[in-house]
C-alpha atoms as a PDB file:
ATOM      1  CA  UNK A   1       0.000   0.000   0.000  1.00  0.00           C
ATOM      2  CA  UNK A   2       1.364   3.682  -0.735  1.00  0.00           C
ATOM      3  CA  UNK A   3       2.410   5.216   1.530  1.00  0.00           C
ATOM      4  CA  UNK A   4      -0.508   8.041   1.615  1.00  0.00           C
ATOM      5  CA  UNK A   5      -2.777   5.577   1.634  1.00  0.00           C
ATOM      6  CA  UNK A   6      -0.958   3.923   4.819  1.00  0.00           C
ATOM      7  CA  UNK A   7      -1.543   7.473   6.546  1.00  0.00           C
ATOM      8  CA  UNK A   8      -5.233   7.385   5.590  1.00  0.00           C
ATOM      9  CA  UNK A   9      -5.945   4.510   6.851  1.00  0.00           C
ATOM     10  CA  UNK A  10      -4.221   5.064   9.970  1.00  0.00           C
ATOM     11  CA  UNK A  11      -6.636   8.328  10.019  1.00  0.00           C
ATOM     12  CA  UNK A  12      -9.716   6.020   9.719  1.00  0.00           C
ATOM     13  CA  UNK A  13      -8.430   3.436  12.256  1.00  0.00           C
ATOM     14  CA  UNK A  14      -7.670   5.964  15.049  1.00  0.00           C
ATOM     15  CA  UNK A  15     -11.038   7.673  14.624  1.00  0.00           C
ATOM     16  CA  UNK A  16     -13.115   4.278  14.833  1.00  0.00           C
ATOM     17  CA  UNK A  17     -11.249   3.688  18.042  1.00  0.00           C
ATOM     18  CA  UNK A  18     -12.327   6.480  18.865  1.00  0.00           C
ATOM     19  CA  UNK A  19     -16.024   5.480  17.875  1.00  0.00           C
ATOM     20  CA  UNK A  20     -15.416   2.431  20.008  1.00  0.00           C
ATOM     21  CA  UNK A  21     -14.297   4.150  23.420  1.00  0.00           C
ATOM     22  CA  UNK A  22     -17.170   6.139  23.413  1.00  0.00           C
ATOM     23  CA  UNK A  23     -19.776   3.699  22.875  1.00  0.00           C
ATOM     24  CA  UNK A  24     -18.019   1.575  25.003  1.00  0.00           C
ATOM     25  CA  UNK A  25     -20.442   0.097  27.892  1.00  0.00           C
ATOM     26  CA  UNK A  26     -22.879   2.602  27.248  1.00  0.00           C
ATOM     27  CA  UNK A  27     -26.572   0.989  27.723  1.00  0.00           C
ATOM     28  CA  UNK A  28     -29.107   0.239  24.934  1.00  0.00           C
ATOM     29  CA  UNK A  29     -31.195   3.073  26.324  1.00  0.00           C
ATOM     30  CA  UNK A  30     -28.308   5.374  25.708  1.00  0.00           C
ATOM     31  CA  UNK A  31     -27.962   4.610  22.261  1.00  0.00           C
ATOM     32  CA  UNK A  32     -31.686   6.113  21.399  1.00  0.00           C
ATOM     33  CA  UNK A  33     -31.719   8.397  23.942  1.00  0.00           C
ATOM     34  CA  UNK A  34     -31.603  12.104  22.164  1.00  0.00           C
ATOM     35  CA  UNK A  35     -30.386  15.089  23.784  1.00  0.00           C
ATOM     36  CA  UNK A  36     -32.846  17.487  22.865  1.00  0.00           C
ATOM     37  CA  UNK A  37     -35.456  18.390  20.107  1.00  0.00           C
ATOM     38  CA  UNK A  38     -34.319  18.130  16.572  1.00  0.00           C
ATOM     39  CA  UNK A  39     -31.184  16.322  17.737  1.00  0.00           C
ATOM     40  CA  UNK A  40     -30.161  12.797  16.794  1.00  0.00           C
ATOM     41  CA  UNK A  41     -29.179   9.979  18.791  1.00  0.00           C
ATOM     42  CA  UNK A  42     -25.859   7.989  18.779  1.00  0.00           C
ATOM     43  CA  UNK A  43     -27.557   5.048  17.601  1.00  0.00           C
ATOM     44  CA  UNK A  44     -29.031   7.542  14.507  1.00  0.00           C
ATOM     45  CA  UNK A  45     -25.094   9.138  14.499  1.00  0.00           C
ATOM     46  CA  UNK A  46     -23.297   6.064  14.107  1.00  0.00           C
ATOM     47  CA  UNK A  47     -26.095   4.516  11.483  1.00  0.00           C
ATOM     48  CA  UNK A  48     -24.866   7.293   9.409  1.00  0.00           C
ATOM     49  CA  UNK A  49     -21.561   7.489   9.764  1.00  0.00           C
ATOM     50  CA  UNK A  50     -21.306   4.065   8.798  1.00  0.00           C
ATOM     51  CA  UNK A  51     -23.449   4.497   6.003  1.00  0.00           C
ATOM     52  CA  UNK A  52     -21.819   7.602   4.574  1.00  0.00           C
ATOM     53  CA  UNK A  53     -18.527   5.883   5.452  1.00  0.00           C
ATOM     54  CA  UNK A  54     -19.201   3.061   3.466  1.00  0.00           C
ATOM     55  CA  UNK A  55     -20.549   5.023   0.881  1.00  0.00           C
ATOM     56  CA  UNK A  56     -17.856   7.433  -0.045  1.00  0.00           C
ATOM     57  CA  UNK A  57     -14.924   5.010   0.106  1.00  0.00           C
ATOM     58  CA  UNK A  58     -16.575   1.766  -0.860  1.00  0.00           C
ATOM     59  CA  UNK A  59     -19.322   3.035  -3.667  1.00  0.00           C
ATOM     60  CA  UNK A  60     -17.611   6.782  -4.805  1.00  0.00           C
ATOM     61  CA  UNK A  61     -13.668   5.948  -4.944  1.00  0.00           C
ATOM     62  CA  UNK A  62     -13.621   2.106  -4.890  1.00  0.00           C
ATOM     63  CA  UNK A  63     -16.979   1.347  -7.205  1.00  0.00           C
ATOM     64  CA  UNK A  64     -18.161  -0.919  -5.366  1.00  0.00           C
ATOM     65  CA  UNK A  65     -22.118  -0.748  -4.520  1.00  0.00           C
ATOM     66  CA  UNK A  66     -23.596  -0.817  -1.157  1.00  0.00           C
ATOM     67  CA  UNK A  67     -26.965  -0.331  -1.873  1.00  0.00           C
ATOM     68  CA  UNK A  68     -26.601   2.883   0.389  1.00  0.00           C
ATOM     69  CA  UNK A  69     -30.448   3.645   1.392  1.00  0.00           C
ATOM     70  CA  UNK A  70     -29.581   7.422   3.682  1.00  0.00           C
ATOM     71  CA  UNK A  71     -33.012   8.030   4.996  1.00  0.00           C
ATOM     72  CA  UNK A  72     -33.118   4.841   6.884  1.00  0.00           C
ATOM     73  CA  UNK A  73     -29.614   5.631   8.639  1.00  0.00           C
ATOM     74  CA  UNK A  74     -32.037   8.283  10.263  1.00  0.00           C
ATOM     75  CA  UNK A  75     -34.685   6.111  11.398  1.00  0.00           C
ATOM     76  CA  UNK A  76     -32.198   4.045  13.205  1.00  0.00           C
ATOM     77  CA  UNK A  77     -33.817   2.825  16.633  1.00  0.00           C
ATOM     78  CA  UNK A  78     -33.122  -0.497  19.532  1.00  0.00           C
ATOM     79  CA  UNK A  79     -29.958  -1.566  17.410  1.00  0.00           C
ATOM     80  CA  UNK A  80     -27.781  -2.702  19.809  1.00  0.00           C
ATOM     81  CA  UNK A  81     -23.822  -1.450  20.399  1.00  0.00           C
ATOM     82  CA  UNK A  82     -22.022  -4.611  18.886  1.00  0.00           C
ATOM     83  CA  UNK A  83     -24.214  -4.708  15.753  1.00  0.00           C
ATOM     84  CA  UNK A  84     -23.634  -0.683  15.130  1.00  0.00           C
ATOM     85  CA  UNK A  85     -19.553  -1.221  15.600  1.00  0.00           C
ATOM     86  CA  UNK A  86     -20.340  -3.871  13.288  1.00  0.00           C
ATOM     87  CA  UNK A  87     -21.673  -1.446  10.598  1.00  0.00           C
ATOM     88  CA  UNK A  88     -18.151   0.587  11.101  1.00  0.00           C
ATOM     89  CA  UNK A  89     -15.953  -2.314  11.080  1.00  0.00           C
ATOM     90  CA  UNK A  90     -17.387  -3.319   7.656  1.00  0.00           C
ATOM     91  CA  UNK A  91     -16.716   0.363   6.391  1.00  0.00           C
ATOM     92  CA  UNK A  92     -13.043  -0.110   7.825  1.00  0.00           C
ATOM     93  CA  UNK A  93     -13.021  -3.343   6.100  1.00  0.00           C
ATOM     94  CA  UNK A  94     -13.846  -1.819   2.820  1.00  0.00           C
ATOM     95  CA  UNK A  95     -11.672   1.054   3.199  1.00  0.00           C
ATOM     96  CA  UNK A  96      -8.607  -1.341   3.689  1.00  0.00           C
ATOM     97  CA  UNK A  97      -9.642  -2.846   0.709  1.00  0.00           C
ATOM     98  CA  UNK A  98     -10.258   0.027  -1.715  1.00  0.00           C
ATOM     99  CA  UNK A  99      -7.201   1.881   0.140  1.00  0.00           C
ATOM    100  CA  UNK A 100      -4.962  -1.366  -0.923  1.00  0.00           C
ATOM    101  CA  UNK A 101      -5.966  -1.034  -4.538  1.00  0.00           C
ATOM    102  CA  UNK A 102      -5.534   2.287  -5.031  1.00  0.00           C
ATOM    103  CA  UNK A 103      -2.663   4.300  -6.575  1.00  0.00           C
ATOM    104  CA  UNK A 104      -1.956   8.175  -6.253  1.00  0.00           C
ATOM    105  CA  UNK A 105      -2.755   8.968 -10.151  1.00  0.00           C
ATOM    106  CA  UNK A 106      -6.284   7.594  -9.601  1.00  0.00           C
ATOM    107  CA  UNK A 107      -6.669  10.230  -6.767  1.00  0.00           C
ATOM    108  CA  UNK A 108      -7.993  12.818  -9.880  1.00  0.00           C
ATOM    109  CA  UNK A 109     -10.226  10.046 -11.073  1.00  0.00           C
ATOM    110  CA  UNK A 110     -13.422  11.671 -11.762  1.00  0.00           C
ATOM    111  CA  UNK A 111     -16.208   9.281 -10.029  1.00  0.00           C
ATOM    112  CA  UNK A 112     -20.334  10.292  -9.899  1.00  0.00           C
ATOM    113  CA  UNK A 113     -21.678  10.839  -6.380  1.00  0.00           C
ATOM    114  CA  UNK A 114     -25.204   9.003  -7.451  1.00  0.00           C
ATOM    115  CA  UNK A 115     -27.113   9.545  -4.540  1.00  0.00           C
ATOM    116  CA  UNK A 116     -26.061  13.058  -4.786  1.00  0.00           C
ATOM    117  CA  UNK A 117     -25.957  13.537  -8.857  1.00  0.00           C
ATOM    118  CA  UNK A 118     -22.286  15.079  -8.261  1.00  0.00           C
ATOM    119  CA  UNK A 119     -19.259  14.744  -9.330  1.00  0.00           C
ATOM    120  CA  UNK A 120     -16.044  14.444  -7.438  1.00  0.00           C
ATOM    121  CA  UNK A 121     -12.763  12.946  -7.721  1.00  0.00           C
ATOM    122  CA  UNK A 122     -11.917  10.113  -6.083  1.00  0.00           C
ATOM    123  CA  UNK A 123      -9.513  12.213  -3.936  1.00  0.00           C
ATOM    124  CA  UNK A 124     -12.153  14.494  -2.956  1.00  0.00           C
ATOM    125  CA  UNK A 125     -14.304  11.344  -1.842  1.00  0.00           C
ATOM    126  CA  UNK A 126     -11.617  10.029   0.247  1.00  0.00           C
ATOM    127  CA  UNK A 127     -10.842  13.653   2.057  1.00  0.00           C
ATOM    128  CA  UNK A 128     -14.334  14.002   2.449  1.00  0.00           C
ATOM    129  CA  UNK A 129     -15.003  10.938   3.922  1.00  0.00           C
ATOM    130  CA  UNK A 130     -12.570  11.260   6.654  1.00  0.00           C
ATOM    131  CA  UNK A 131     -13.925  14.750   7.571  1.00  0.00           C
ATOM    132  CA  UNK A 132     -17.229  13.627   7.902  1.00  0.00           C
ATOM    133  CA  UNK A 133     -16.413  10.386   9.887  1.00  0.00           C
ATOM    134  CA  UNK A 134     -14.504  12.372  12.790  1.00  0.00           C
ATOM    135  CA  UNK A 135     -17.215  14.997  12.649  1.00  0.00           C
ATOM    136  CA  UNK A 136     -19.645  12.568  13.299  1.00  0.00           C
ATOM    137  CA  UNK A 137     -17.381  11.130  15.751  1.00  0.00           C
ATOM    138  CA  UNK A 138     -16.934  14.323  17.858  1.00  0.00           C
ATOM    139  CA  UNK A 139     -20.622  14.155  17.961  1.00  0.00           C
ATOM    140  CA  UNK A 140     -20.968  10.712  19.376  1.00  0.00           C
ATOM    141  CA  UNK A 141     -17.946  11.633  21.857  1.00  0.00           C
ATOM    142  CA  UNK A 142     -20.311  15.125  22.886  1.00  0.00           C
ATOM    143  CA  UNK A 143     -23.953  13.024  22.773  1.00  0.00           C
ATOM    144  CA  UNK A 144     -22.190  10.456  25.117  1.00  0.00           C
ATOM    145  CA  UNK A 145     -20.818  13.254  27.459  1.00  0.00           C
ATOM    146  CA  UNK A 146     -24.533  14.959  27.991  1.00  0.00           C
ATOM    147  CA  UNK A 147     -25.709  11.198  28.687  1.00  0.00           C
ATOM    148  CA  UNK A 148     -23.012  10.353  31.105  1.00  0.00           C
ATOM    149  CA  UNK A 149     -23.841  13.923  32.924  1.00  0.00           C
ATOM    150  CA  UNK A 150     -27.872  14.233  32.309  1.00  0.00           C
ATOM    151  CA  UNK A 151     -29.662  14.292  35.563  1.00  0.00           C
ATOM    152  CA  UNK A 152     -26.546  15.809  37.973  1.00  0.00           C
END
């Protein structure tokens, strides 16, 4: 694997550890359990990331179809801990594999965003991707803080 790709992937590992620690014994009520009005629960939070996850490295730069269905990500309710790592393992699965594949000229690869009707480079995807997982993971790590202190 190049040596970019090495440091990508390193990116994406670190921040689904950091996925992990905070769901980490956390109770199934947690994971539903919304911290206000118009706000969305971890279980919702990590539905998506995993989805969009998947999505942008397995479907945009790696062509391979996931059958990505985003509105559902949001309905996401009583899915247990192990089964939602699950969902982000397989995207970290799939981003080995694309990662492995890939070379740097491919990087300008122009690939179409479907579910979006854009079109982006496969670099683009890939920078993308990682700024939206740890986004999405800052938000898990803030969601779990306001559960761990609701009530004091």
């Amino acid at each position: 694997m190049e040596r970019l790709f090495q440091d990508m992937l390193e990116r994406f590992e670190t921040i689904h550890k950091v996925i992990e620690t905070a769901v980490a014994d956390l109770p199934a009520e947690a994971l539903d359990w919304k911290p206000g009005p118009d706000m969305n629960s971890i279980a919702v939070i990590l539905a998506h990331t995993a989805g969009a996850w998947r999505y942008w490295v397995g479907d945009v730069a790696g062509d391979l179809p996931s059958g990505r269905v985003r509105a559902e990500e949001f309905e996401t309710f009583k899915v247990d801990a192990a089964e939602m790592l699950g969902r982000l393992s397989k995207a970290l699965d799939t981003t080995r594999q694309v990662l492995g594949q890939l070379a740097p000229p491919r990087l300008g690869e122009a690939r179409t965003a479907g579910m979006f009707n854009e079109e982006r480079t496969v670099g683009w995807a890939l920078l993308h991707v990682l700024e939206h997982t740890a986004l999405h993971a800052g938000h898990i790590q803030l969601t779990r803080q306001l559960w761990d202190q609701r009530g004091e």
